[in-house]
Each structure stands twice: as C-alpha cells, then as structure tokens.
PDB file of N, CA and C in Angstrom:
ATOM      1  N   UNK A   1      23.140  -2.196 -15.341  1.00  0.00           N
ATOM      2  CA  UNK A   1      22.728  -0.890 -14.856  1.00  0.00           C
ATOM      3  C   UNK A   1      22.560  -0.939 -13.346  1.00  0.00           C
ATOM      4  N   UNK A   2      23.175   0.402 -12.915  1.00  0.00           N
ATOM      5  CA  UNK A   2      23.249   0.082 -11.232  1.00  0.00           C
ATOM      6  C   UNK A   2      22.115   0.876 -10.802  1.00  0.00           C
ATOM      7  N   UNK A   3      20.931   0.308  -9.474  1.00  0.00           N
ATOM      8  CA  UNK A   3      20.329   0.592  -9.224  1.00  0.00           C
ATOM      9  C   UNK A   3      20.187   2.105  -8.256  1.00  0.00           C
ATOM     10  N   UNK A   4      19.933   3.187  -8.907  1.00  0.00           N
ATOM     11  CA  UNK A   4      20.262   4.539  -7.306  1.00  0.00           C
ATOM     12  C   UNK A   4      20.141   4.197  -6.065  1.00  0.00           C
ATOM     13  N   UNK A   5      20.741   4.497  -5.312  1.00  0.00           N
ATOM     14  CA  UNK A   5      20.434   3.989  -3.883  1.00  0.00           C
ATOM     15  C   UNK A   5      19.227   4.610  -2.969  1.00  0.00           C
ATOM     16  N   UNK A   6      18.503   5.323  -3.921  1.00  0.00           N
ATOM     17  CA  UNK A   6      17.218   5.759  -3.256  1.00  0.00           C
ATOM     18  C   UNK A   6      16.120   4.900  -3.795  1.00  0.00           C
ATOM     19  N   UNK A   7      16.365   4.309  -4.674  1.00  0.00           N
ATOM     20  CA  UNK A   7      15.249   3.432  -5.086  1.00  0.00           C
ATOM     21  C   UNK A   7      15.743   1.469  -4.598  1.00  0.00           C
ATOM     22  N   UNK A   8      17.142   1.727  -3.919  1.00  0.00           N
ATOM     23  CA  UNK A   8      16.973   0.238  -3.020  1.00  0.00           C
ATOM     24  C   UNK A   8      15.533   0.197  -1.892  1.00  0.00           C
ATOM     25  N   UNK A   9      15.538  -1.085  -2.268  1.00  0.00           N
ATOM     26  CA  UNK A   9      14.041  -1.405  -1.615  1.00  0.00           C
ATOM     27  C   UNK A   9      13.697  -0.590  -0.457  1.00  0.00           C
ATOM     28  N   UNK A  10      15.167  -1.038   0.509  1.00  0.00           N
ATOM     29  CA  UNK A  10      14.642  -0.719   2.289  1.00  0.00           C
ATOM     30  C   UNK A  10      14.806   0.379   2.476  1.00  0.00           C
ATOM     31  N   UNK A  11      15.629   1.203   1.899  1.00  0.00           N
ATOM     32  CA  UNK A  11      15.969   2.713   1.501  1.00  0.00           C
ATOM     33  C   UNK A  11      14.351   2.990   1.246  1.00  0.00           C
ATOM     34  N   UNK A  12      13.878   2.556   0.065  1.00  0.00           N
ATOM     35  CA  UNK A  12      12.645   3.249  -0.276  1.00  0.00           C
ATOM     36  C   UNK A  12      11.503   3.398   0.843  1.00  0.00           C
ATOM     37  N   UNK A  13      11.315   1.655   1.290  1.00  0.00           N
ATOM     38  CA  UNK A  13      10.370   1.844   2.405  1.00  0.00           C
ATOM     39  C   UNK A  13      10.648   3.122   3.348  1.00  0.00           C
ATOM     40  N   UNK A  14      11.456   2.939   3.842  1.00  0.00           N
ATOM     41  CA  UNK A  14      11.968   3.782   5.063  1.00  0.00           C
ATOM     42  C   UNK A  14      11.284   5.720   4.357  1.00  0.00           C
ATOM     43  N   UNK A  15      12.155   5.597   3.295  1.00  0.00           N
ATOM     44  CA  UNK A  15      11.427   7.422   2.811  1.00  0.00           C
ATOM     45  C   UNK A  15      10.229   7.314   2.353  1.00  0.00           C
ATOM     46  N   UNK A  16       9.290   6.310   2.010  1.00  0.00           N
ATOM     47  CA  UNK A  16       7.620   6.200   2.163  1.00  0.00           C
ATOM     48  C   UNK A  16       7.173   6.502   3.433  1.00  0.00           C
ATOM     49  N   UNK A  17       7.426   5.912   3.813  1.00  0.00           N
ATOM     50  CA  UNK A  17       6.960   6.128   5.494  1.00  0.00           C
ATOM     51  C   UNK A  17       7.333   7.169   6.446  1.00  0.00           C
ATOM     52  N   UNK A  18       8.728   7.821   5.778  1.00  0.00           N
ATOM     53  CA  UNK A  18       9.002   8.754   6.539  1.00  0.00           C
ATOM     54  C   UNK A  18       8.248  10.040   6.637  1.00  0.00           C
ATOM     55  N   UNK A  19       7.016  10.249   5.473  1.00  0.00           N
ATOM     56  CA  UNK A  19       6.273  11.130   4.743  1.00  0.00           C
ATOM     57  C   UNK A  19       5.701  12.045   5.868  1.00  0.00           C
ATOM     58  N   UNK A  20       6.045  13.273   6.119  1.00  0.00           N
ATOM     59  CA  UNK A  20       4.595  14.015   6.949  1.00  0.00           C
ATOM     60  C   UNK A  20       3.778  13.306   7.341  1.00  0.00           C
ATOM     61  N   UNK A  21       2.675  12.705   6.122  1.00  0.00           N
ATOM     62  CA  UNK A  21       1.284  12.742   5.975  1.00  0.00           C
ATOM     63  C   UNK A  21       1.258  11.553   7.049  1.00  0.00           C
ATOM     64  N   UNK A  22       2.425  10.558   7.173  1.00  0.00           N
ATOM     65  CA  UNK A  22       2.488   8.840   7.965  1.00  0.00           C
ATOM     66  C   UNK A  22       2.934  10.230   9.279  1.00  0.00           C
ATOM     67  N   UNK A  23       3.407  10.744   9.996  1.00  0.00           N
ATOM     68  CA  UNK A  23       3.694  11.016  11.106  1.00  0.00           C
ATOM     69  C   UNK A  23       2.151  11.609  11.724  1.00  0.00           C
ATOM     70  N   UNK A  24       1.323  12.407  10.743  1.00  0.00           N
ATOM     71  CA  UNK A  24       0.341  13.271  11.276  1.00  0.00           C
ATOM     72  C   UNK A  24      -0.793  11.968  10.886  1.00  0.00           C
ATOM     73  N   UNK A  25      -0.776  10.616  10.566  1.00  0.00           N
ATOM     74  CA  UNK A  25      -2.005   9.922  10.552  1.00  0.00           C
ATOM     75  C   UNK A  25      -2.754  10.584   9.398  1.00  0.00           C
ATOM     76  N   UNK A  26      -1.685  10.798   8.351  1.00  0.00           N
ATOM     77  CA  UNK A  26      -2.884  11.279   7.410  1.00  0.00           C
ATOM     78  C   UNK A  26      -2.866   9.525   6.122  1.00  0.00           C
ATOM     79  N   UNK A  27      -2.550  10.233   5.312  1.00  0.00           N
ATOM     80  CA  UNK A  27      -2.979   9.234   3.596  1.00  0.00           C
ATOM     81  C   UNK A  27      -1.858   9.241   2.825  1.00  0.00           C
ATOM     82  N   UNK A  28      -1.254   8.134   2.200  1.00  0.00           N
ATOM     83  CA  UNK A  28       0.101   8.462   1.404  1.00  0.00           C
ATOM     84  C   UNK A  28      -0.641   7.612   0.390  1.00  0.00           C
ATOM     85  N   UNK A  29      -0.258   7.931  -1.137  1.00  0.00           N
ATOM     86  CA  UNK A  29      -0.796   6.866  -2.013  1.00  0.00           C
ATOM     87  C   UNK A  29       0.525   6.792  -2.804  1.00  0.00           C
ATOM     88  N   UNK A  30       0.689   5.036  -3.537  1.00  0.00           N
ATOM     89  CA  UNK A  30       1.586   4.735  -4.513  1.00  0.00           C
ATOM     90  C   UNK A  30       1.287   4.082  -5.318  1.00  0.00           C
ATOM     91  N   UNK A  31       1.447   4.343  -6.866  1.00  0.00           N
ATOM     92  CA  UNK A  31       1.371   3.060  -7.635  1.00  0.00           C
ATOM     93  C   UNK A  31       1.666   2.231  -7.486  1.00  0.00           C
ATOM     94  N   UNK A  32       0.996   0.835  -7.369  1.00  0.00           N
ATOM     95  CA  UNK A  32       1.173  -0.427  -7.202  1.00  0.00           C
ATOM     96  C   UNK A  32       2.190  -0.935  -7.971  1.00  0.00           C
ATOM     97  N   UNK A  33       2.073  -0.192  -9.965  1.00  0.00           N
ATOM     98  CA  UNK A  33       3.569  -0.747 -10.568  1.00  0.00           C
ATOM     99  C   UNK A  33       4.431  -0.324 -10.164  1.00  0.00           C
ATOM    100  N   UNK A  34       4.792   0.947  -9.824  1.00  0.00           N
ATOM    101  CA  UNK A  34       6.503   1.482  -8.886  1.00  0.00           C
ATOM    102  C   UNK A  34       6.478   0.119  -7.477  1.00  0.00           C
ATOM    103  N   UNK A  35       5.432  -0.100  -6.766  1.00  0.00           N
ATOM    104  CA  UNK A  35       5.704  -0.752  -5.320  1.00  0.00           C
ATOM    105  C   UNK A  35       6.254  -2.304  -5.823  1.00  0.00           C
ATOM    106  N   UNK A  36       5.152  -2.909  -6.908  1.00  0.00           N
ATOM    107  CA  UNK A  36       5.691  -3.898  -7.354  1.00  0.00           C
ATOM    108  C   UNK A  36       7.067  -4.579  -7.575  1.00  0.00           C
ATOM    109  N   UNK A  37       7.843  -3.187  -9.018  1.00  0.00           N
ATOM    110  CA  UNK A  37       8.630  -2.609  -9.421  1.00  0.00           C
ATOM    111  C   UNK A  37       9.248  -2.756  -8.699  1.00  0.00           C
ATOM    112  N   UNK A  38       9.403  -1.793  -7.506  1.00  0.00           N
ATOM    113  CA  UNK A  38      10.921  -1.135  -6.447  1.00  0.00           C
ATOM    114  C   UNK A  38      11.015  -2.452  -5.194  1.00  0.00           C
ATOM    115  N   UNK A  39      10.109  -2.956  -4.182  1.00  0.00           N
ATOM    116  CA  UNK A  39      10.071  -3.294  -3.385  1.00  0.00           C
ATOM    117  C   UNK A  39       9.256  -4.774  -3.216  1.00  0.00           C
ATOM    118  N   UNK A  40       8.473  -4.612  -4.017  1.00  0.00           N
ATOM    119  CA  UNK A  40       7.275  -5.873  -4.296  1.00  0.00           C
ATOM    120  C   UNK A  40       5.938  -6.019  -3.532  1.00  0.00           C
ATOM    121  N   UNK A  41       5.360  -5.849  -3.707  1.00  0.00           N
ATOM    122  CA  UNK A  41       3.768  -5.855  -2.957  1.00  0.00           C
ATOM    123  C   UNK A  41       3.794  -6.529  -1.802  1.00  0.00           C
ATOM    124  N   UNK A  42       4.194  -7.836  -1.676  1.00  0.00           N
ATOM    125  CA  UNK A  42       4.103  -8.714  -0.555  1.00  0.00           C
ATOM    126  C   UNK A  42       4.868  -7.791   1.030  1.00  0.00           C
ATOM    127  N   UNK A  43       5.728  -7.389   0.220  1.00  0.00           N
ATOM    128  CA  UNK A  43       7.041  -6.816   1.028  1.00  0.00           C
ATOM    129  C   UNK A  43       6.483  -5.671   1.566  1.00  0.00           C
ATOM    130  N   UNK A  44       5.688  -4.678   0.907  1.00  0.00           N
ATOM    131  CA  UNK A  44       4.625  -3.184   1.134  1.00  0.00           C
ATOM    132  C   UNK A  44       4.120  -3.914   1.645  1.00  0.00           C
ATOM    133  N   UNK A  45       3.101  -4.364   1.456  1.00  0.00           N
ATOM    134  CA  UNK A  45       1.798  -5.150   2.700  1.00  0.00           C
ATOM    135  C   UNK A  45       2.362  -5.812   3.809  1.00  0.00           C
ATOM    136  N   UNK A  46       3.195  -6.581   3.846  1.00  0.00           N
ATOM    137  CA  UNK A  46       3.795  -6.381   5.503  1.00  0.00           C
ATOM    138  C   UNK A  46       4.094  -5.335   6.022  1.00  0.00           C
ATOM    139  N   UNK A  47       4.813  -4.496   5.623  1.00  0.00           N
ATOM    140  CA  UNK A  47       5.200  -2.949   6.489  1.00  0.00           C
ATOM    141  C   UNK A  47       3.944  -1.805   6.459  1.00  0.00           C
ATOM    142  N   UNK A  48       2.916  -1.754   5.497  1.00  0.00           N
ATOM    143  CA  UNK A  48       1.722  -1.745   5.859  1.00  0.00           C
ATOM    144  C   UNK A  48       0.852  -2.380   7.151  1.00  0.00           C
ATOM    145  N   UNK A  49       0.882  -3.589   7.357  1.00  0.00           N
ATOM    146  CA  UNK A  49       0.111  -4.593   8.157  1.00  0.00           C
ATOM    147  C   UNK A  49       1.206  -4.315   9.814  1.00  0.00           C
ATOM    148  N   UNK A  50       2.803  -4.361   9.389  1.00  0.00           N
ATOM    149  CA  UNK A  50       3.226  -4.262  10.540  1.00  0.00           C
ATOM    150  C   UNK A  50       3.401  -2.748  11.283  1.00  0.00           C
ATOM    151  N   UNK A  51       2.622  -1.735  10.860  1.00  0.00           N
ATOM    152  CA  UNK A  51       2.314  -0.436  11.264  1.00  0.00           C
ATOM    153  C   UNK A  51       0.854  -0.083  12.092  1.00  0.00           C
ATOM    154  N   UNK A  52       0.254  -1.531  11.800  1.00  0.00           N
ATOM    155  CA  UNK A  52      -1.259  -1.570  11.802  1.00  0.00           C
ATOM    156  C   UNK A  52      -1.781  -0.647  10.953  1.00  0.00           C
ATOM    157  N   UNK A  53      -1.795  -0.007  10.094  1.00  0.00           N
ATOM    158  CA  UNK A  53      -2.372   0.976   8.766  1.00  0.00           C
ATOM    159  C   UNK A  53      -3.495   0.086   7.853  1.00  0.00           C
ATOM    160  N   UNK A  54      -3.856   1.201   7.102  1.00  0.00           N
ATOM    161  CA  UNK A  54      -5.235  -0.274   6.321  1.00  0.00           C
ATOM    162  C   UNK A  54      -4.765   0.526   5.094  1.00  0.00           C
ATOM    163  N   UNK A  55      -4.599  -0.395   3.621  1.00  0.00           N
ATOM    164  CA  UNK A  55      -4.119   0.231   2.330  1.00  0.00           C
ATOM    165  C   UNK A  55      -5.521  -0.561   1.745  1.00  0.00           C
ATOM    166  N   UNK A  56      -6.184   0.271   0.497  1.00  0.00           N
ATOM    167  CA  UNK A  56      -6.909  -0.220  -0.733  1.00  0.00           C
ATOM    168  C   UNK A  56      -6.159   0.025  -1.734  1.00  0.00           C
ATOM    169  N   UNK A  57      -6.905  -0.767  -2.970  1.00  0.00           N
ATOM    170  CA  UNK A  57      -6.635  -0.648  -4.069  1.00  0.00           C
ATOM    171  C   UNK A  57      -7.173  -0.119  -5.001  1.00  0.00           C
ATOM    172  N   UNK A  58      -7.549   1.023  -5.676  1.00  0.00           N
ATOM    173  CA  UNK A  58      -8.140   1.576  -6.669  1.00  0.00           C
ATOM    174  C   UNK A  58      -7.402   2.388  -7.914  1.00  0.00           C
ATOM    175  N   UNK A  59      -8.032   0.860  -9.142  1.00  0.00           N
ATOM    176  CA  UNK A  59      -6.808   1.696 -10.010  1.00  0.00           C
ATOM    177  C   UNK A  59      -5.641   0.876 -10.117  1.00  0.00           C
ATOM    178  N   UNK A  60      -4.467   1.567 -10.298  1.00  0.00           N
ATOM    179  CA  UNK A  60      -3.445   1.237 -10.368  1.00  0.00           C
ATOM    180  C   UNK A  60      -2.553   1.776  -8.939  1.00  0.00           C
ATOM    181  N   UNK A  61      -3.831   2.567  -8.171  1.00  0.00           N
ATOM    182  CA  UNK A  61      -3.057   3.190  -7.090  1.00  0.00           C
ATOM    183  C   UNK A  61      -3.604   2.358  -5.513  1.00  0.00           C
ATOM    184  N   UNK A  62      -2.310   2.533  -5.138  1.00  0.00           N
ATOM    185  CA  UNK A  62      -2.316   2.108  -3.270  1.00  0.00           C
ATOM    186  C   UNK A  62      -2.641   2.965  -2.640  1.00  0.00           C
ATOM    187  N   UNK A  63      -3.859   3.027  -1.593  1.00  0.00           N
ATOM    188  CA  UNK A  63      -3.559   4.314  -1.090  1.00  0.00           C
ATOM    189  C   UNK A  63      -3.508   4.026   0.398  1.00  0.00           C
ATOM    190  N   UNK A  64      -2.880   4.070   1.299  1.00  0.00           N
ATOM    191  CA  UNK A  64      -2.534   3.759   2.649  1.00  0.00           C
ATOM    192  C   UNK A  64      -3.229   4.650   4.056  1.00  0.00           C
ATOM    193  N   UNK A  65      -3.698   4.431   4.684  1.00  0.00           N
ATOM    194  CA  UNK A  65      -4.729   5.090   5.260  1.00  0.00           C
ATOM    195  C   UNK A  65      -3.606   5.196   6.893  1.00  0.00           C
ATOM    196  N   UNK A  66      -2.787   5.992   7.273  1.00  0.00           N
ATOM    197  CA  UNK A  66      -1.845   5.367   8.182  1.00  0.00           C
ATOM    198  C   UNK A  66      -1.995   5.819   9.511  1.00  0.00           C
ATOM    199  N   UNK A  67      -3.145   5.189  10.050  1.00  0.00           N
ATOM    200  CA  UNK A  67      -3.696   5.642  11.320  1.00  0.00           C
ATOM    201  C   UNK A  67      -4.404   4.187  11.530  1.00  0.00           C
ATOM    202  N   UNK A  68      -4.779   3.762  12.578  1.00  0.00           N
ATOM    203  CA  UNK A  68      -5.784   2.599  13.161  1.00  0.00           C
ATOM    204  C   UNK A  68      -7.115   2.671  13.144  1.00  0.00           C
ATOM    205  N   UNK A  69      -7.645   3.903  12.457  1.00  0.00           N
ATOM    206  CA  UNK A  69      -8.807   3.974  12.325  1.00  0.00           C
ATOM    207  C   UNK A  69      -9.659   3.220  11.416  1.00  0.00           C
ATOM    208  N   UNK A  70     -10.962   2.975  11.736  1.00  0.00           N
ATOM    209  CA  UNK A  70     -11.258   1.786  10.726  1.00  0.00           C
ATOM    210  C   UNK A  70     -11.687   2.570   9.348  1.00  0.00           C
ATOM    211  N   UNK A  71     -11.810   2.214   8.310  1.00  0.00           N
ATOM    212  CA  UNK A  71     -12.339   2.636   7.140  1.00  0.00           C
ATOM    213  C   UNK A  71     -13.640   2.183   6.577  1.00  0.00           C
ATOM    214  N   UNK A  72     -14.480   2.893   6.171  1.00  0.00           N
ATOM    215  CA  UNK A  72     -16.043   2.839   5.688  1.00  0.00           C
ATOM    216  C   UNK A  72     -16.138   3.322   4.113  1.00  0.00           C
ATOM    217  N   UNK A  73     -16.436   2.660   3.377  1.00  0.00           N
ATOM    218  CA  UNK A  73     -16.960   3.009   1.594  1.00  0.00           C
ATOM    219  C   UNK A  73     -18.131   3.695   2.007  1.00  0.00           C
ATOM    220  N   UNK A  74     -18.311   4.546   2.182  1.00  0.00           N
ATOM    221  CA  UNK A  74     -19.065   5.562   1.984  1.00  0.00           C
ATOM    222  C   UNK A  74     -20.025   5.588   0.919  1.00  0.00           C
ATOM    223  N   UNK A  75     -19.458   5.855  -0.153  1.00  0.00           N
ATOM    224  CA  UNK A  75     -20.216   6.003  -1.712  1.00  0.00           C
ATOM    225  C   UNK A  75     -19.999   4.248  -2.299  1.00  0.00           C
ATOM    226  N   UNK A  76     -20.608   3.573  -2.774  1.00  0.00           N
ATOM    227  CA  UNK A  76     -20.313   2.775  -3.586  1.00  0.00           C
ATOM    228  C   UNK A  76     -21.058   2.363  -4.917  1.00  0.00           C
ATOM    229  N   UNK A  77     -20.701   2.083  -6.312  1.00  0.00           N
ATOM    230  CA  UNK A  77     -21.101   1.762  -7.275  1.00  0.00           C
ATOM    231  C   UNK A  77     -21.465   0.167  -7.036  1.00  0.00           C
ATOM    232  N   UNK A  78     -22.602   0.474  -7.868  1.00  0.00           N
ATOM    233  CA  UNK A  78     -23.732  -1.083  -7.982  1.00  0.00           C
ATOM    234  C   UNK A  78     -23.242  -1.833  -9.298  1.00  0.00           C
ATOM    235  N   UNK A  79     -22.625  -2.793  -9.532  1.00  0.00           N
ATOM    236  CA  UNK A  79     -22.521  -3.474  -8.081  1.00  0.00           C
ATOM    237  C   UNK A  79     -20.714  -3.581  -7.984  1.00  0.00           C
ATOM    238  N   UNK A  80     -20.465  -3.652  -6.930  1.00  0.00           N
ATOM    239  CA  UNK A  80     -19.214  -3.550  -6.164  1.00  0.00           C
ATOM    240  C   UNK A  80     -18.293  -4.810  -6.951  1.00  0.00           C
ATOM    241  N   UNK A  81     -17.067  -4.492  -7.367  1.00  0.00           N
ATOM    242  CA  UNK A  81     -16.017  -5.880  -8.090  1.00  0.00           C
ATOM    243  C   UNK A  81     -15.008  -4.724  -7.459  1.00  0.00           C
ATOM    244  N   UNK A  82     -14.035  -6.629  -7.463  1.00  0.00           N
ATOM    245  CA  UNK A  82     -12.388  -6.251  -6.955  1.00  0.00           C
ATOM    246  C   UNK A  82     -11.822  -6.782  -8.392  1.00  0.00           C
ATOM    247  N   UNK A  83     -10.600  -5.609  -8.354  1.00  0.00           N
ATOM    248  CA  UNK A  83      -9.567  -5.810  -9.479  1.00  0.00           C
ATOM    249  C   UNK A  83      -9.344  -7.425  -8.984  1.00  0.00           C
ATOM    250  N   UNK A  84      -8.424  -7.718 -10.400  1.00  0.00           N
ATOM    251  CA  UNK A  84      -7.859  -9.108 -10.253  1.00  0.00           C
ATOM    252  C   UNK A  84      -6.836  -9.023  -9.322  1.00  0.00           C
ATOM    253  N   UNK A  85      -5.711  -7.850  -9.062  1.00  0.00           N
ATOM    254  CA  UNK A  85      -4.627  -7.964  -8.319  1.00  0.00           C
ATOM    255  C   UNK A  85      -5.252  -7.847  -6.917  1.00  0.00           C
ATOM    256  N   UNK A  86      -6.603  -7.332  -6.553  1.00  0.00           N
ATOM    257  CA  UNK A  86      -7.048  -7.569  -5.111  1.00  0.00           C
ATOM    258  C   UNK A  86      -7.574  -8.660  -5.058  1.00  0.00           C
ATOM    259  N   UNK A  87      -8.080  -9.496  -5.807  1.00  0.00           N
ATOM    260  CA  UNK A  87      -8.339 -10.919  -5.652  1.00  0.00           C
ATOM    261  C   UNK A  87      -7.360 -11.959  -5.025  1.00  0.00           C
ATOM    262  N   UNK A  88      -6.331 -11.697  -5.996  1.00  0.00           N
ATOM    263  CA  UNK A  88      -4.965 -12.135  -5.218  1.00  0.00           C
ATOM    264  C   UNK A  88      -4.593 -11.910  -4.274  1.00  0.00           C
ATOM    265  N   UNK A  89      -4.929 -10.902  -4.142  1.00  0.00           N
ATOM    266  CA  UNK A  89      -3.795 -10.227  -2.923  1.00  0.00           C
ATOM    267  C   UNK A  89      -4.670 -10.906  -1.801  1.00  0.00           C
ATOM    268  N   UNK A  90      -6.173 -10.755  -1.492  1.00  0.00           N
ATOM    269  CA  UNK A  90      -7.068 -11.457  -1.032  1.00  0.00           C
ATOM    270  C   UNK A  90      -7.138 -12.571  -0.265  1.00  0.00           C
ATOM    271  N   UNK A  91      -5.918 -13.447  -1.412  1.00  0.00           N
ATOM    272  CA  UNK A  91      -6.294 -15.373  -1.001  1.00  0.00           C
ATOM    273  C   UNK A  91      -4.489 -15.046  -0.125  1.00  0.00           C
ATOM    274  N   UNK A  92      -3.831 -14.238  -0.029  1.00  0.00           N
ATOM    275  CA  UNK A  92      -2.453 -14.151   0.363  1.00  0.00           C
ATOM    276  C   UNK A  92      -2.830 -14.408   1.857  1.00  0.00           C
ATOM    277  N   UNK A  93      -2.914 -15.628   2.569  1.00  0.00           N
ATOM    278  CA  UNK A  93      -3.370 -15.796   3.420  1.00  0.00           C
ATOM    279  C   UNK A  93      -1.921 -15.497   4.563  1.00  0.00           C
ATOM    280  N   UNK A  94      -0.968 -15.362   4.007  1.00  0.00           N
ATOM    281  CA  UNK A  94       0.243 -15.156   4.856  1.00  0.00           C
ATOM    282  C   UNK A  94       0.298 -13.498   5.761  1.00  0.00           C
ATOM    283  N   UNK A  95      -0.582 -12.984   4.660  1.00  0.00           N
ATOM    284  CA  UNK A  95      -0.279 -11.350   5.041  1.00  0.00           C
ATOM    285  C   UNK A  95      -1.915 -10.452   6.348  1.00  0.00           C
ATOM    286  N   UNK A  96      -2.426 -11.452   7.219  1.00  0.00           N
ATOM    287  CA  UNK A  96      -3.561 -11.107   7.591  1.00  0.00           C
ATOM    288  C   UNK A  96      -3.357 -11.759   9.190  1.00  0.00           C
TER     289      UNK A  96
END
C-alpha cells in the first residue's frame, strides 16, 4: 500500500507548521498516535525544539505552544504524575 503524499513525513511536518495558529504564535495540538504513526515523536520534538516552541503531553494529545513564551500550570491536580510516554520522552537526553 502506497503511502499519500500528504501524509509523507516531511510533507506532513511542513503542513503542521504551516498552520495560522504557528504564524500568529498561537497553539496547534496532535495526537501523539498520528505523530508517532506519520513522522515519529523523536523527529516532532526536534522540529518542535528547533522552532524554540514548548509542546506537553496530556492524554493522548500534543499540544504545541508555538511562541517562546514560557508556560505556567496554572490549575494542578494533587498530586501531579507524568504519563509513561512523558517519562520517556523525559530521559531522551538527545532532544534538550
């Protein structure tokens, strides 16, 4: 089965990012299984990291914050745990 050429990886990055919301510094969110899936996490978190942008994880969703501004948890539940895939992602000492 041949892959569409909108869902090749660098194709994809490129129309994530091309989003409004990334030009005006707003918020883009993606499921982590499509990013996994299409492009691979490691591969998102560099082009994340090399934008300077800050992404969390909540859920099954990414949500990308795409401005340099710093981010604050505001509200938080007692007591605070990271999914297992942010644990990982965590010790990825390559991507920081």
């Amino acid at each position: 089965m041949t892959i569409p050429s909108y869902l090749e990886p660098d194709k994809w990055l490129r129309t994530v990012f091309s989003a409004e919301a990334v030009g005006r510094g707003g918020v883009i969110q993606r499921s982590a299984r499509d990013v996994e899936r299409l492009v691979g996490r490691s591969a998102f978190l560099r082009e994340v990291q090399r934008r300077g942008f800050t992404v969390v994880e909540n859920g099954d969703q990414l949500v990308v914050f795409c401005n340099r501004d710093p981010v604050r948890l505001i509200v938080q539940r007692d007591p605070p745990s990271l999914s297992q895939r942010a644990l990982q992602a965590g010790c990825d000492a390559d991507l920081r």
